[in-house]
PDB file of N, CA and C in Angstrom:
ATOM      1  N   UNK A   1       0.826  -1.188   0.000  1.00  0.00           N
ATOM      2  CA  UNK A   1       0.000   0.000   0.000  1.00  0.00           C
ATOM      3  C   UNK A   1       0.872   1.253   0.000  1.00  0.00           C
ATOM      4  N   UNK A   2       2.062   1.185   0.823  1.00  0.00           N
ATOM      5  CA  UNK A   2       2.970   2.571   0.878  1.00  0.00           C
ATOM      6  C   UNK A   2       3.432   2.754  -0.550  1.00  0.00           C
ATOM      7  N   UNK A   3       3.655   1.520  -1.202  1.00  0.00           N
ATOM      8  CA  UNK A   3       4.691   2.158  -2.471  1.00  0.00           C
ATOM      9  C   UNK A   3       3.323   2.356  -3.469  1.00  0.00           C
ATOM     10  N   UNK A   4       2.244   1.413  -3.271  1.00  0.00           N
ATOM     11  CA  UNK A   4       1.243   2.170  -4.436  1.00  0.00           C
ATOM     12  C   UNK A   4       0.607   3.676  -4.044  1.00  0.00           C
ATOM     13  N   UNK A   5       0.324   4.012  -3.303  1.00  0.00           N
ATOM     14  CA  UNK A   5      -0.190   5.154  -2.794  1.00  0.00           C
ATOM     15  C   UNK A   5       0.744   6.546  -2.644  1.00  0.00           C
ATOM     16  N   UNK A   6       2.666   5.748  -2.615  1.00  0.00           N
ATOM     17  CA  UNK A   6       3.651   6.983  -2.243  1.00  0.00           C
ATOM     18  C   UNK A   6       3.299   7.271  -0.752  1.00  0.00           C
ATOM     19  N   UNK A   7       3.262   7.078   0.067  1.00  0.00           N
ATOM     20  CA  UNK A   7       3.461   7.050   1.906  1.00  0.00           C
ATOM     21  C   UNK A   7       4.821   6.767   1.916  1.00  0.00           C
ATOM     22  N   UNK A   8       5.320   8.162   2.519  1.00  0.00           N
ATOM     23  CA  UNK A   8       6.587   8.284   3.177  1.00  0.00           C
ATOM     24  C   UNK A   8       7.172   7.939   4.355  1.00  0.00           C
ATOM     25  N   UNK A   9       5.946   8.249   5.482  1.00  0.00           N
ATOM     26  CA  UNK A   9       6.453   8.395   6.480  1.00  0.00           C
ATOM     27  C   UNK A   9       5.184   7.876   7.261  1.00  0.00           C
ATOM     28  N   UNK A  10       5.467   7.440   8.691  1.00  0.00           N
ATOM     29  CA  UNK A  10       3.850   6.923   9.555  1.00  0.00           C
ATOM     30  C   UNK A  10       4.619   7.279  10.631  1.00  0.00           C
ATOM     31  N   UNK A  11       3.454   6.975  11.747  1.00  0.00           N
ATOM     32  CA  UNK A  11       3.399   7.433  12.602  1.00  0.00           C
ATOM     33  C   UNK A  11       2.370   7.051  13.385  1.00  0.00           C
ATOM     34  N   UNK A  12       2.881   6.552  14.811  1.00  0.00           N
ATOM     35  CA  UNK A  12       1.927   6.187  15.956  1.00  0.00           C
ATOM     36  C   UNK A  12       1.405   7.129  16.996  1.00  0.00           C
ATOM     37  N   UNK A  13      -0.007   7.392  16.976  1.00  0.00           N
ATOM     38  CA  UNK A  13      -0.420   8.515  17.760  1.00  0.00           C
ATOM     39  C   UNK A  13      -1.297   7.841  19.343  1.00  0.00           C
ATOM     40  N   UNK A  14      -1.102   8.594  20.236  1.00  0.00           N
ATOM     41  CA  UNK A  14      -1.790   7.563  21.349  1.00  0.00           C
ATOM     42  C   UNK A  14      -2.475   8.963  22.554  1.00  0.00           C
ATOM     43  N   UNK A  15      -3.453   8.586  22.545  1.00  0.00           N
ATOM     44  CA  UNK A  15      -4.147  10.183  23.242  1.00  0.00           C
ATOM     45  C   UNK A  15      -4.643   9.207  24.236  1.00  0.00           C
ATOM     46  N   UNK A  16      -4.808  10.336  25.515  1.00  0.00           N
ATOM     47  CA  UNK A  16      -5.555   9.299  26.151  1.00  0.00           C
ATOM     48  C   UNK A  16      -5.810  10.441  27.467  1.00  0.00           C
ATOM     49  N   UNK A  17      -6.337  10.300  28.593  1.00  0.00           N
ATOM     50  CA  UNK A  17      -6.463  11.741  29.611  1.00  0.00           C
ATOM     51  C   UNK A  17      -4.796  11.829  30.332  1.00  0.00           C
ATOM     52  N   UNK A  18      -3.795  11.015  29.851  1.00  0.00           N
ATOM     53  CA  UNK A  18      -2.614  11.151  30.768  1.00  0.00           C
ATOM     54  C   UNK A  18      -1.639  11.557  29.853  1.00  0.00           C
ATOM     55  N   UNK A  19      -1.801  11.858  28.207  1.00  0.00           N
ATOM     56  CA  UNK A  19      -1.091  12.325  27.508  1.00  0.00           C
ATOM     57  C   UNK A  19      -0.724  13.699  27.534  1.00  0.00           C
ATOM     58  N   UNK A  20       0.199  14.465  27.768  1.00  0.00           N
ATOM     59  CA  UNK A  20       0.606  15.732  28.124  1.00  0.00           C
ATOM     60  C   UNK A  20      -0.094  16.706  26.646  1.00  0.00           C
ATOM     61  N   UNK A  21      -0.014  17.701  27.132  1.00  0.00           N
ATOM     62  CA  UNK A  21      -0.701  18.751  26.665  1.00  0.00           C
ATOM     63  C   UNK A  21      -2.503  18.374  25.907  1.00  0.00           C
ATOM     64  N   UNK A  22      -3.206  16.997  26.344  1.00  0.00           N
ATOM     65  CA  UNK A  22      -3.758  16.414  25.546  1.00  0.00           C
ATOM     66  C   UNK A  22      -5.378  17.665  25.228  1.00  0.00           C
ATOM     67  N   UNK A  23      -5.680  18.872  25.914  1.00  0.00           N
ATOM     68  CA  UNK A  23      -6.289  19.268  25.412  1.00  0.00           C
ATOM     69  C   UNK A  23      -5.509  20.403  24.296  1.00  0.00           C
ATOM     70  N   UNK A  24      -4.860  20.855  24.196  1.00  0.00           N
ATOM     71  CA  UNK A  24      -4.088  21.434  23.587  1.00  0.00           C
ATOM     72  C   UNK A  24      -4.071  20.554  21.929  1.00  0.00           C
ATOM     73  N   UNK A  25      -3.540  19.542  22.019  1.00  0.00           N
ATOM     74  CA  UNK A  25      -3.830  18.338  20.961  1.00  0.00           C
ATOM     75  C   UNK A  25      -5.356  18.452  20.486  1.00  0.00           C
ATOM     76  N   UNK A  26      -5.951  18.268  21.317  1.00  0.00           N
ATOM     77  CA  UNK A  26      -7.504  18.064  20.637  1.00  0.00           C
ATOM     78  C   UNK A  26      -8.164  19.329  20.033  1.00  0.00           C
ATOM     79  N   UNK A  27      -7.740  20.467  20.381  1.00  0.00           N
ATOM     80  CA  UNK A  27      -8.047  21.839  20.229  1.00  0.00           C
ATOM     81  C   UNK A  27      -7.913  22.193  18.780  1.00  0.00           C
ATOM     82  N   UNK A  28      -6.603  21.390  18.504  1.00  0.00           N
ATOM     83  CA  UNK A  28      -6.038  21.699  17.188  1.00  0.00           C
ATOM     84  C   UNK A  28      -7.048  20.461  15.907  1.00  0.00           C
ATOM     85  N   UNK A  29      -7.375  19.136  16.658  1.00  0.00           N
ATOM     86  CA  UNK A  29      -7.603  18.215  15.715  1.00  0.00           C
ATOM     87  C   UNK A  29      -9.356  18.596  15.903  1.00  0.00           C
ATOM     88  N   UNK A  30      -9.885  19.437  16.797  1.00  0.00           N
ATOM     89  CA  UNK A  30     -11.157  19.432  16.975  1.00  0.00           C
ATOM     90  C   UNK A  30     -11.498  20.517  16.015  1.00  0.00           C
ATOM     91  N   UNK A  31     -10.405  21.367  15.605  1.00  0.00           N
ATOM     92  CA  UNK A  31     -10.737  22.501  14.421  1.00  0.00           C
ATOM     93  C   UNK A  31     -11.322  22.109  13.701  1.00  0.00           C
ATOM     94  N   UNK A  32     -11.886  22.124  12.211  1.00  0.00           N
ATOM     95  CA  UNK A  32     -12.124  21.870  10.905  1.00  0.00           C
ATOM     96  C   UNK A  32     -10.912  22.391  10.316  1.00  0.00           C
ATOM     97  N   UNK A  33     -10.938  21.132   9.467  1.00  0.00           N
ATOM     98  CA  UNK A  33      -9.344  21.417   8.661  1.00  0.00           C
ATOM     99  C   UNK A  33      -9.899  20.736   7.256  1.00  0.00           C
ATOM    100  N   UNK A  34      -8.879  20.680   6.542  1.00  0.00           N
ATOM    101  CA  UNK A  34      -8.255  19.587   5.452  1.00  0.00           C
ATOM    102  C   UNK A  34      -6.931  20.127   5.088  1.00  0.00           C
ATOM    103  N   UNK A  35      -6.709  18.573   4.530  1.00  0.00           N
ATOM    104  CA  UNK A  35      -4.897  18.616   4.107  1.00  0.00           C
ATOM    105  C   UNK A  35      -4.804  18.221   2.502  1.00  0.00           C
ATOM    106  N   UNK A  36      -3.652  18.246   2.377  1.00  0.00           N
ATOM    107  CA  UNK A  36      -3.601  18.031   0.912  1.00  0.00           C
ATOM    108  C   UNK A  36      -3.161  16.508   0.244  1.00  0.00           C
ATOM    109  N   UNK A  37      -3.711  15.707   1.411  1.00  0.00           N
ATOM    110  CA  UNK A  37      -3.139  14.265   1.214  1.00  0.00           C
ATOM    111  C   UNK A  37      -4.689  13.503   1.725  1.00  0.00           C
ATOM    112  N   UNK A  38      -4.974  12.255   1.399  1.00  0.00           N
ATOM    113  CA  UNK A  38      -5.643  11.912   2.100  1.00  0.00           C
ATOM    114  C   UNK A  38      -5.405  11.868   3.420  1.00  0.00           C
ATOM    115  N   UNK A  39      -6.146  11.302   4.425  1.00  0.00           N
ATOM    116  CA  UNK A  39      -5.466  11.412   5.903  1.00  0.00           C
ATOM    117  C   UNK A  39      -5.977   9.803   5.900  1.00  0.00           C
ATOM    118  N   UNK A  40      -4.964   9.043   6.606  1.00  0.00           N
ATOM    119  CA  UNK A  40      -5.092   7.662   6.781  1.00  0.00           C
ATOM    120  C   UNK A  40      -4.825   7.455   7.819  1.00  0.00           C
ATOM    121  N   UNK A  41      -5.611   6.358   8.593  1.00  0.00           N
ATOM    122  CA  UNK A  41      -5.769   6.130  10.276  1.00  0.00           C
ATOM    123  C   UNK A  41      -5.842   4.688   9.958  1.00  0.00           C
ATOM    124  N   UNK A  42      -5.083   3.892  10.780  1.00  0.00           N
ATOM    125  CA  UNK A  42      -5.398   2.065  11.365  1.00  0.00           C
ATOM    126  C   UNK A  42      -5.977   2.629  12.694  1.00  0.00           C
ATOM    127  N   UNK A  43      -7.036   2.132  13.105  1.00  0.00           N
ATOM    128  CA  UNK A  43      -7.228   2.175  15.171  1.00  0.00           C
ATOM    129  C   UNK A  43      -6.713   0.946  15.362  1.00  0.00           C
ATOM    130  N   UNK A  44      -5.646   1.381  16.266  1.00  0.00           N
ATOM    131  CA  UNK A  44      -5.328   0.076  17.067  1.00  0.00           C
ATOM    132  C   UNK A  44      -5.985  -0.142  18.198  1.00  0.00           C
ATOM    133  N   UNK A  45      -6.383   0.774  18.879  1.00  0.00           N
ATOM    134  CA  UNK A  45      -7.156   1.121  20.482  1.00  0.00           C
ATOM    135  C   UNK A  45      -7.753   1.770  20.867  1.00  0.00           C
ATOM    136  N   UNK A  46      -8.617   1.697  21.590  1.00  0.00           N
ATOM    137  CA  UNK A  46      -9.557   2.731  21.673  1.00  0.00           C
ATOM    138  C   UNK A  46     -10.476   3.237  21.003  1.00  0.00           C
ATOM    139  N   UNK A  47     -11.229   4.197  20.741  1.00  0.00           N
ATOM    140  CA  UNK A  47     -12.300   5.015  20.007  1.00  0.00           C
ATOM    141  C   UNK A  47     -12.479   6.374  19.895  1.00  0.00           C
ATOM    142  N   UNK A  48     -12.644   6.723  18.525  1.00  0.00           N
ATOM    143  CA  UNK A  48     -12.656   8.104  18.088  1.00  0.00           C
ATOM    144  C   UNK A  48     -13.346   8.074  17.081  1.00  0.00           C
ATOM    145  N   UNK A  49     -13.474   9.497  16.881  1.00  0.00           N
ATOM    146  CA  UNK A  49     -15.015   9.955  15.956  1.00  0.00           C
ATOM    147  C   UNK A  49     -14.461  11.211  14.990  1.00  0.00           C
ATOM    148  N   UNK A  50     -14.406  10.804  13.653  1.00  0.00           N
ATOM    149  CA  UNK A  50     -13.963  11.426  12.724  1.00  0.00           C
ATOM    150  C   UNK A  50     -15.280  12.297  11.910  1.00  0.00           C
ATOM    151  N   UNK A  51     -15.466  13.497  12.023  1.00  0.00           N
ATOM    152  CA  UNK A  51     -16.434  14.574  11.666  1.00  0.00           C
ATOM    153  C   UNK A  51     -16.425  14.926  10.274  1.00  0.00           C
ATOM    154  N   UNK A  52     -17.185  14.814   9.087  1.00  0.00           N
ATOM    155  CA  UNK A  52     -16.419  14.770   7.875  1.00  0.00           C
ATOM    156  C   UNK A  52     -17.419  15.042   7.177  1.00  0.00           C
ATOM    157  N   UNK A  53     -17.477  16.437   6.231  1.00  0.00           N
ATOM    158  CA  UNK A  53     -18.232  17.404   5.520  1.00  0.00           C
ATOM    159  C   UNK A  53     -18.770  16.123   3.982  1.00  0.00           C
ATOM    160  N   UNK A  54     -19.507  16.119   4.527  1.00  0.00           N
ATOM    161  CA  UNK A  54     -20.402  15.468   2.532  1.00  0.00           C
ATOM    162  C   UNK A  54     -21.042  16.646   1.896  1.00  0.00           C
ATOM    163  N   UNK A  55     -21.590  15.966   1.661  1.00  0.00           N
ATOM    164  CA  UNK A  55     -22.509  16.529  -0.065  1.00  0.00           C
ATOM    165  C   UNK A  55     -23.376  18.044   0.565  1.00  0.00           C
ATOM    166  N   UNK A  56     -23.650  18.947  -0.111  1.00  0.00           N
ATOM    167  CA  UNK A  56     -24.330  19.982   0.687  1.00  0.00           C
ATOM    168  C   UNK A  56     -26.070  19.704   1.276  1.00  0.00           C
ATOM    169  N   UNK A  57     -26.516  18.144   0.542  1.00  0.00           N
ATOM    170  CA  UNK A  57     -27.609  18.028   1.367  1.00  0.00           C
ATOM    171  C   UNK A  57     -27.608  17.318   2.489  1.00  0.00           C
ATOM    172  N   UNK A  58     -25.750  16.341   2.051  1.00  0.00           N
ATOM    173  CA  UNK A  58     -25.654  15.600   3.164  1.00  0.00           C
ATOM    174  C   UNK A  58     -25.281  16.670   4.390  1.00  0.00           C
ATOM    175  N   UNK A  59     -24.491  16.945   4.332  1.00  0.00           N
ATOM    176  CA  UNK A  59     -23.788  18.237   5.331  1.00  0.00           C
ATOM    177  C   UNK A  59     -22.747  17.705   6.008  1.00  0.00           C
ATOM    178  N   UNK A  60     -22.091  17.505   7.975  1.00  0.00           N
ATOM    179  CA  UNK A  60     -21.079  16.565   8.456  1.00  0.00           C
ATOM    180  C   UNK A  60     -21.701  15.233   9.251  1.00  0.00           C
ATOM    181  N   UNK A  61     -21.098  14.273   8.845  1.00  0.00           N
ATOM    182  CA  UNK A  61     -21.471  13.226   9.132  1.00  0.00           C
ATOM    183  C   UNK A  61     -20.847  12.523   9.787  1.00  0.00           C
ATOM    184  N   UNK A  62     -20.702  11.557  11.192  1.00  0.00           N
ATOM    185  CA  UNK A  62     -19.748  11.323  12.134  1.00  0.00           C
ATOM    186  C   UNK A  62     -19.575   9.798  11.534  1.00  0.00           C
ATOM    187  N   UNK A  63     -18.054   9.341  11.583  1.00  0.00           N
ATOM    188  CA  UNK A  63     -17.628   8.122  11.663  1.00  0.00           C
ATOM    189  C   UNK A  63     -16.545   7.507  12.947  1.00  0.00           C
ATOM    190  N   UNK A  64     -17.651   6.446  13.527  1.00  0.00           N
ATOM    191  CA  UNK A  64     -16.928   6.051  14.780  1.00  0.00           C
ATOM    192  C   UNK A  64     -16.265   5.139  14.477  1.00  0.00           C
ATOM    193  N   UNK A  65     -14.670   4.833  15.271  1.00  0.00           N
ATOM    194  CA  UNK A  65     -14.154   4.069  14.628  1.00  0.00           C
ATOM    195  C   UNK A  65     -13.274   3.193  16.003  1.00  0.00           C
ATOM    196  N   UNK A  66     -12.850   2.157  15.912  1.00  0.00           N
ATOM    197  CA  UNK A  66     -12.514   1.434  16.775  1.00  0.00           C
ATOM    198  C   UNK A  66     -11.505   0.291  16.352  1.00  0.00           C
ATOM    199  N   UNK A  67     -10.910  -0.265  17.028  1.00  0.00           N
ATOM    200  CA  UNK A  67     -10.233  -1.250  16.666  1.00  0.00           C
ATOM    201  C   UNK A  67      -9.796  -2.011  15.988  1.00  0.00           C
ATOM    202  N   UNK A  68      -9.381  -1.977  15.103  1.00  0.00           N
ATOM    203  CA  UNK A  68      -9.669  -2.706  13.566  1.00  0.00           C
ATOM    204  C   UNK A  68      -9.656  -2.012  12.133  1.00  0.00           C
ATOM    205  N   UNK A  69     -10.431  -0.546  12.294  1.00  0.00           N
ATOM    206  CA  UNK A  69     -10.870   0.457  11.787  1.00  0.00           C
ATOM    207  C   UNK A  69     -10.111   0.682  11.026  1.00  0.00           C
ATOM    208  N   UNK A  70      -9.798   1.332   9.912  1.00  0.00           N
ATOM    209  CA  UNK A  70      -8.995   2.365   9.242  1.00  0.00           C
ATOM    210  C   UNK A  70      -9.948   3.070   7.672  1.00  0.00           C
ATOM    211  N   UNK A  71      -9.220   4.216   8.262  1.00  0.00           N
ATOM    212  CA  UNK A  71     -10.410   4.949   7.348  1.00  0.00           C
ATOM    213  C   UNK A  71      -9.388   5.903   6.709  1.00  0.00           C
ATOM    214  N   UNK A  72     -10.071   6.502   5.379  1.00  0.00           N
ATOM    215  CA  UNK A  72      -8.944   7.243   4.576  1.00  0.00           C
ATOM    216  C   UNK A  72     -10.051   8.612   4.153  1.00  0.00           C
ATOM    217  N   UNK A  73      -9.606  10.110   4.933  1.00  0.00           N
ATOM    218  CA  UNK A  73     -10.455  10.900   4.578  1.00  0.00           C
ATOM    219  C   UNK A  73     -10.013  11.614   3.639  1.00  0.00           C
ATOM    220  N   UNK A  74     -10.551  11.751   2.056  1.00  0.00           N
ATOM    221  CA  UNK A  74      -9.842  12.207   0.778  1.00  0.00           C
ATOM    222  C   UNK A  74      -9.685  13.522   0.831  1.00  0.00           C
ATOM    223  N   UNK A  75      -8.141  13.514   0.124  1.00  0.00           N
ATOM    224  CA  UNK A  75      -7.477  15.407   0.298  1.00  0.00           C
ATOM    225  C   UNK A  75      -8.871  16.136   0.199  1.00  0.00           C
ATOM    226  N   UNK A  76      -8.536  17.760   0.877  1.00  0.00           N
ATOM    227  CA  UNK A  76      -9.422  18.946   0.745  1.00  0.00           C
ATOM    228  C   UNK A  76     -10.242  18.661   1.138  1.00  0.00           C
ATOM    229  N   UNK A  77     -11.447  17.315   2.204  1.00  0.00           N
ATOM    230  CA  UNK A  77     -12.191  17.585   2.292  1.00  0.00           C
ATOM    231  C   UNK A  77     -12.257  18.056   3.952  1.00  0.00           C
ATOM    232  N   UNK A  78     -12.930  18.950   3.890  1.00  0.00           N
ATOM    233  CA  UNK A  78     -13.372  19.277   5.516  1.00  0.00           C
ATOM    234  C   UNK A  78     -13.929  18.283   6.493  1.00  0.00           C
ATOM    235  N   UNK A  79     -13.188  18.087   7.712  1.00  0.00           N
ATOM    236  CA  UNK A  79     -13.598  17.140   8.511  1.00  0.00           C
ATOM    237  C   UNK A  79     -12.814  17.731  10.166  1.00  0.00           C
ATOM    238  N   UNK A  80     -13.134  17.048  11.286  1.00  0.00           N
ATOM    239  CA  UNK A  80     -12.639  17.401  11.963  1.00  0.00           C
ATOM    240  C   UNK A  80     -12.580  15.976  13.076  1.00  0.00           C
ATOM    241  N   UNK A  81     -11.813  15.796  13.840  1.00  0.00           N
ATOM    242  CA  UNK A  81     -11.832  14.522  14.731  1.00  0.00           C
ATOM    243  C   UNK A  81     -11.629  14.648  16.747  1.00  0.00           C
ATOM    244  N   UNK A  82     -12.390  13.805  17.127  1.00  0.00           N
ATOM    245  CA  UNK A  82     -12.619  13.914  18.756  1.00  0.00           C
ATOM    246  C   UNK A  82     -12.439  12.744  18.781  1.00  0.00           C
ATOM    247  N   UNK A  83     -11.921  12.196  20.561  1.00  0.00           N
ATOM    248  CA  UNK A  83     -12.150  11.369  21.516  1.00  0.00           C
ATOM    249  C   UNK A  83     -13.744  10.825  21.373  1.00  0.00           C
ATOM    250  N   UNK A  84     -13.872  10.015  21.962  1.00  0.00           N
ATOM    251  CA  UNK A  84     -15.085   9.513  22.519  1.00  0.00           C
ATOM    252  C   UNK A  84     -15.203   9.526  23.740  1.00  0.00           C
ATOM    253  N   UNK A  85     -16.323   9.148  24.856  1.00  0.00           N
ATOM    254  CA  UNK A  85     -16.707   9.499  26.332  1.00  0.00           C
ATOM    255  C   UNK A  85     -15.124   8.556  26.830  1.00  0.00           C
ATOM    256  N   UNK A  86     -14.660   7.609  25.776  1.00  0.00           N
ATOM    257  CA  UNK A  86     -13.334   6.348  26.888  1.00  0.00           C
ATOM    258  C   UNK A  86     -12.410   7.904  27.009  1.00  0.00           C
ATOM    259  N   UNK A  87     -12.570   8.738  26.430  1.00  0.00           N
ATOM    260  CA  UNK A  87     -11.031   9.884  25.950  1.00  0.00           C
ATOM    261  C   UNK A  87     -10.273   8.911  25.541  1.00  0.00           C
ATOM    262  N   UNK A  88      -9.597   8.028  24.758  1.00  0.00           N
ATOM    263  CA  UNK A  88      -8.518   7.142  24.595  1.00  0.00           C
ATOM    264  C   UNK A  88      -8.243   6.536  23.091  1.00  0.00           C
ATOM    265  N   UNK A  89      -7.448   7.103  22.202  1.00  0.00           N
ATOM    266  CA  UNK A  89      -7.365   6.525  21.031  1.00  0.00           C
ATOM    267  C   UNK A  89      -5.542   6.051  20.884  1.00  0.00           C
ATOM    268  N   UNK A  90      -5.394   4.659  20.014  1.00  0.00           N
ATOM    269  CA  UNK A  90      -4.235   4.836  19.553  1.00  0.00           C
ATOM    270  C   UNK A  90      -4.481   4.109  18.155  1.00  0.00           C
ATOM    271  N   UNK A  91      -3.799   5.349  17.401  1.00  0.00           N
ATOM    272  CA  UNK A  91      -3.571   4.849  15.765  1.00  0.00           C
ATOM    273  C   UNK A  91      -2.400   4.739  15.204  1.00  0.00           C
ATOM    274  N   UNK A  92      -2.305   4.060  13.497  1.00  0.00           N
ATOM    275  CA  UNK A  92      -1.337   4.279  13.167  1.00  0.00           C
ATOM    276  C   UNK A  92      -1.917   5.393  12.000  1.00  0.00           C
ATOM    277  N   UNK A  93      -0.738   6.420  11.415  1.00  0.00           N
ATOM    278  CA  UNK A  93      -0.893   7.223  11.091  1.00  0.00           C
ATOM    279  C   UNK A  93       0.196   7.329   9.401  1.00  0.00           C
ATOM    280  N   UNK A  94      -0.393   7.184   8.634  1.00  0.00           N
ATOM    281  CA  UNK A  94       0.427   7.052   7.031  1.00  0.00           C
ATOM    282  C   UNK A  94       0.674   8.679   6.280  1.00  0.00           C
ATOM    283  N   UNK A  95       1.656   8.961   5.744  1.00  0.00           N
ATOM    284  CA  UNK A  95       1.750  10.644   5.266  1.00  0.00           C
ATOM    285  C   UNK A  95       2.630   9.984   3.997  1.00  0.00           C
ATOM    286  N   UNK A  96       2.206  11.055   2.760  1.00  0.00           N
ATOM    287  CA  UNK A  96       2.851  11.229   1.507  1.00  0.00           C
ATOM    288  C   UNK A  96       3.750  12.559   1.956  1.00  0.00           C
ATOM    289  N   UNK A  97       3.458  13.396   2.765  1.00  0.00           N
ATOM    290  CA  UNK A  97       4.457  14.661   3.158  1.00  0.00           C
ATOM    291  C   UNK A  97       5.525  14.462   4.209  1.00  0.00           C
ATOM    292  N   UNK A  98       6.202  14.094   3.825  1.00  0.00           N
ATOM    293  CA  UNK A  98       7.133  14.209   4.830  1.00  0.00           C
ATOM    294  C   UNK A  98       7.541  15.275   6.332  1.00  0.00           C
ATOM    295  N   UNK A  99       6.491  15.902   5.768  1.00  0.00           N
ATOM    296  CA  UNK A  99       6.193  16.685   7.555  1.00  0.00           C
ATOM    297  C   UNK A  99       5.258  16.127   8.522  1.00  0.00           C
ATOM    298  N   UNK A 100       4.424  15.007   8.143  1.00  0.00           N
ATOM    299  CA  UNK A 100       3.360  14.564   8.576  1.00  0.00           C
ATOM    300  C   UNK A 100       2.524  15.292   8.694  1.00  0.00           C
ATOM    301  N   UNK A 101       1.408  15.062   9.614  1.00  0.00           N
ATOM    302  CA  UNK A 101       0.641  15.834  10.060  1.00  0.00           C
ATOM    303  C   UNK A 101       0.194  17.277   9.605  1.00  0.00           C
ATOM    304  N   UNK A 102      -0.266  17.949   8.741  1.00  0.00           N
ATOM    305  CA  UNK A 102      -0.615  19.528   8.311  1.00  0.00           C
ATOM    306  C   UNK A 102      -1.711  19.536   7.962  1.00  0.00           C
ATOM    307  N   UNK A 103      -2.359  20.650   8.644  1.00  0.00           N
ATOM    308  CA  UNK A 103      -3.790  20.827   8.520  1.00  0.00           C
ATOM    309  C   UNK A 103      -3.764  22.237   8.209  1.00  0.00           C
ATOM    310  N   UNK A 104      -5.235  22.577   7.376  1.00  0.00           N
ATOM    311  CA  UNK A 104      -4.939  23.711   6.718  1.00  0.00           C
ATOM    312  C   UNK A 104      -6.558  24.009   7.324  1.00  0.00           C
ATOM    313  N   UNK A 105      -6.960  25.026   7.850  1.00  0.00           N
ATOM    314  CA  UNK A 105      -7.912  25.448   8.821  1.00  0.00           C
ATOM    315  C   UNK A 105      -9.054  25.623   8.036  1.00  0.00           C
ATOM    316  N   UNK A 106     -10.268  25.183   8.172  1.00  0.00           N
ATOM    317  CA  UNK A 106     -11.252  25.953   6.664  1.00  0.00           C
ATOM    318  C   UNK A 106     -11.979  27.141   7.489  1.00  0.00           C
ATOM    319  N   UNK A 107     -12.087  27.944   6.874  1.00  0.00           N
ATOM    320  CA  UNK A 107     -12.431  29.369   7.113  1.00  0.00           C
ATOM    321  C   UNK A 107     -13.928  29.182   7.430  1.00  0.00           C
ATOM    322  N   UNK A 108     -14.870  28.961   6.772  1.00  0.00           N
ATOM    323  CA  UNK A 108     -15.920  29.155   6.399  1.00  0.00           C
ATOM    324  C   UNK A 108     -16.840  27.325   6.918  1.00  0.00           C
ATOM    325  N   UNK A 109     -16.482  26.929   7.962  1.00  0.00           N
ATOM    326  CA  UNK A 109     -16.802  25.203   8.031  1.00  0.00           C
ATOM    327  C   UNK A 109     -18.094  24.687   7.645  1.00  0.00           C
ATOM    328  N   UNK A 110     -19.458  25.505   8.351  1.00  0.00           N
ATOM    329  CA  UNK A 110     -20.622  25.471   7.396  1.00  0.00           C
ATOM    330  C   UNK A 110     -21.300  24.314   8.448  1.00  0.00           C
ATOM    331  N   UNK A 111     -20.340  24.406   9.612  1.00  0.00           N
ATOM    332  CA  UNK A 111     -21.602  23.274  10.894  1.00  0.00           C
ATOM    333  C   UNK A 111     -22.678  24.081  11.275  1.00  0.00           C
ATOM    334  N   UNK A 112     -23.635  23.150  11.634  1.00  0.00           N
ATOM    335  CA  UNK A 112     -24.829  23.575  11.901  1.00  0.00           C
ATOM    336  C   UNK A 112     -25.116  23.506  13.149  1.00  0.00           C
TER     337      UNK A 112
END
């Protein structure tokens, strides 16, 4: 999958209520964003809820995801991601950018 897709780089993320700065972290992933890559998640643990802009009749639509899970949210689209009531996620995390992680803020998000 890395060499068909071009994934450079991954990365293991692990949140949980004892992770340092962890609202600070969520502040940033609770924004509305998109990036210019898809964003790709394995859940290894735990549960989290990925917020993710459809169609304009659909509007944002939540995907819970858990253990097993991996979900791929396609470049540019607006979405945003939380904890669940456990607070506790760990994923693995796939990037074509070699900076990982970049989120680009959407101005205008359009939640209701």
């Amino acid at each position: 999958m890395a060499a068909r897709r071009g994934y450079k780089i991954w990365d293991v993320i692990t949140l949980s209520e004892s992770t340092p700065n962890l609202e600070e972290l969520l502040q940033k992933f609770e924004e509305v964003h998109t990036h210019s890559e898809d964003e790709i998640r394995a859940i290894v643990g735990g549960k989290g809820i990925f917020i993710i802009k459809g169609s304009d009749e659909v509007g944002y639509f939540n995907v819970e995801l858990e253990p097993g899970d991996v979900i791929s949210v396609p470049e540019n689209t607006p979405h945003f991601f939380t904890l669940m009531d456990n607070k506790q996620i760990i994923a693995v995390r796939l990037f074509v950018e070699e900076n990982g992680w970049v989120a680009y803020p959407v101005a205008n998000p359009g939640l209701n």
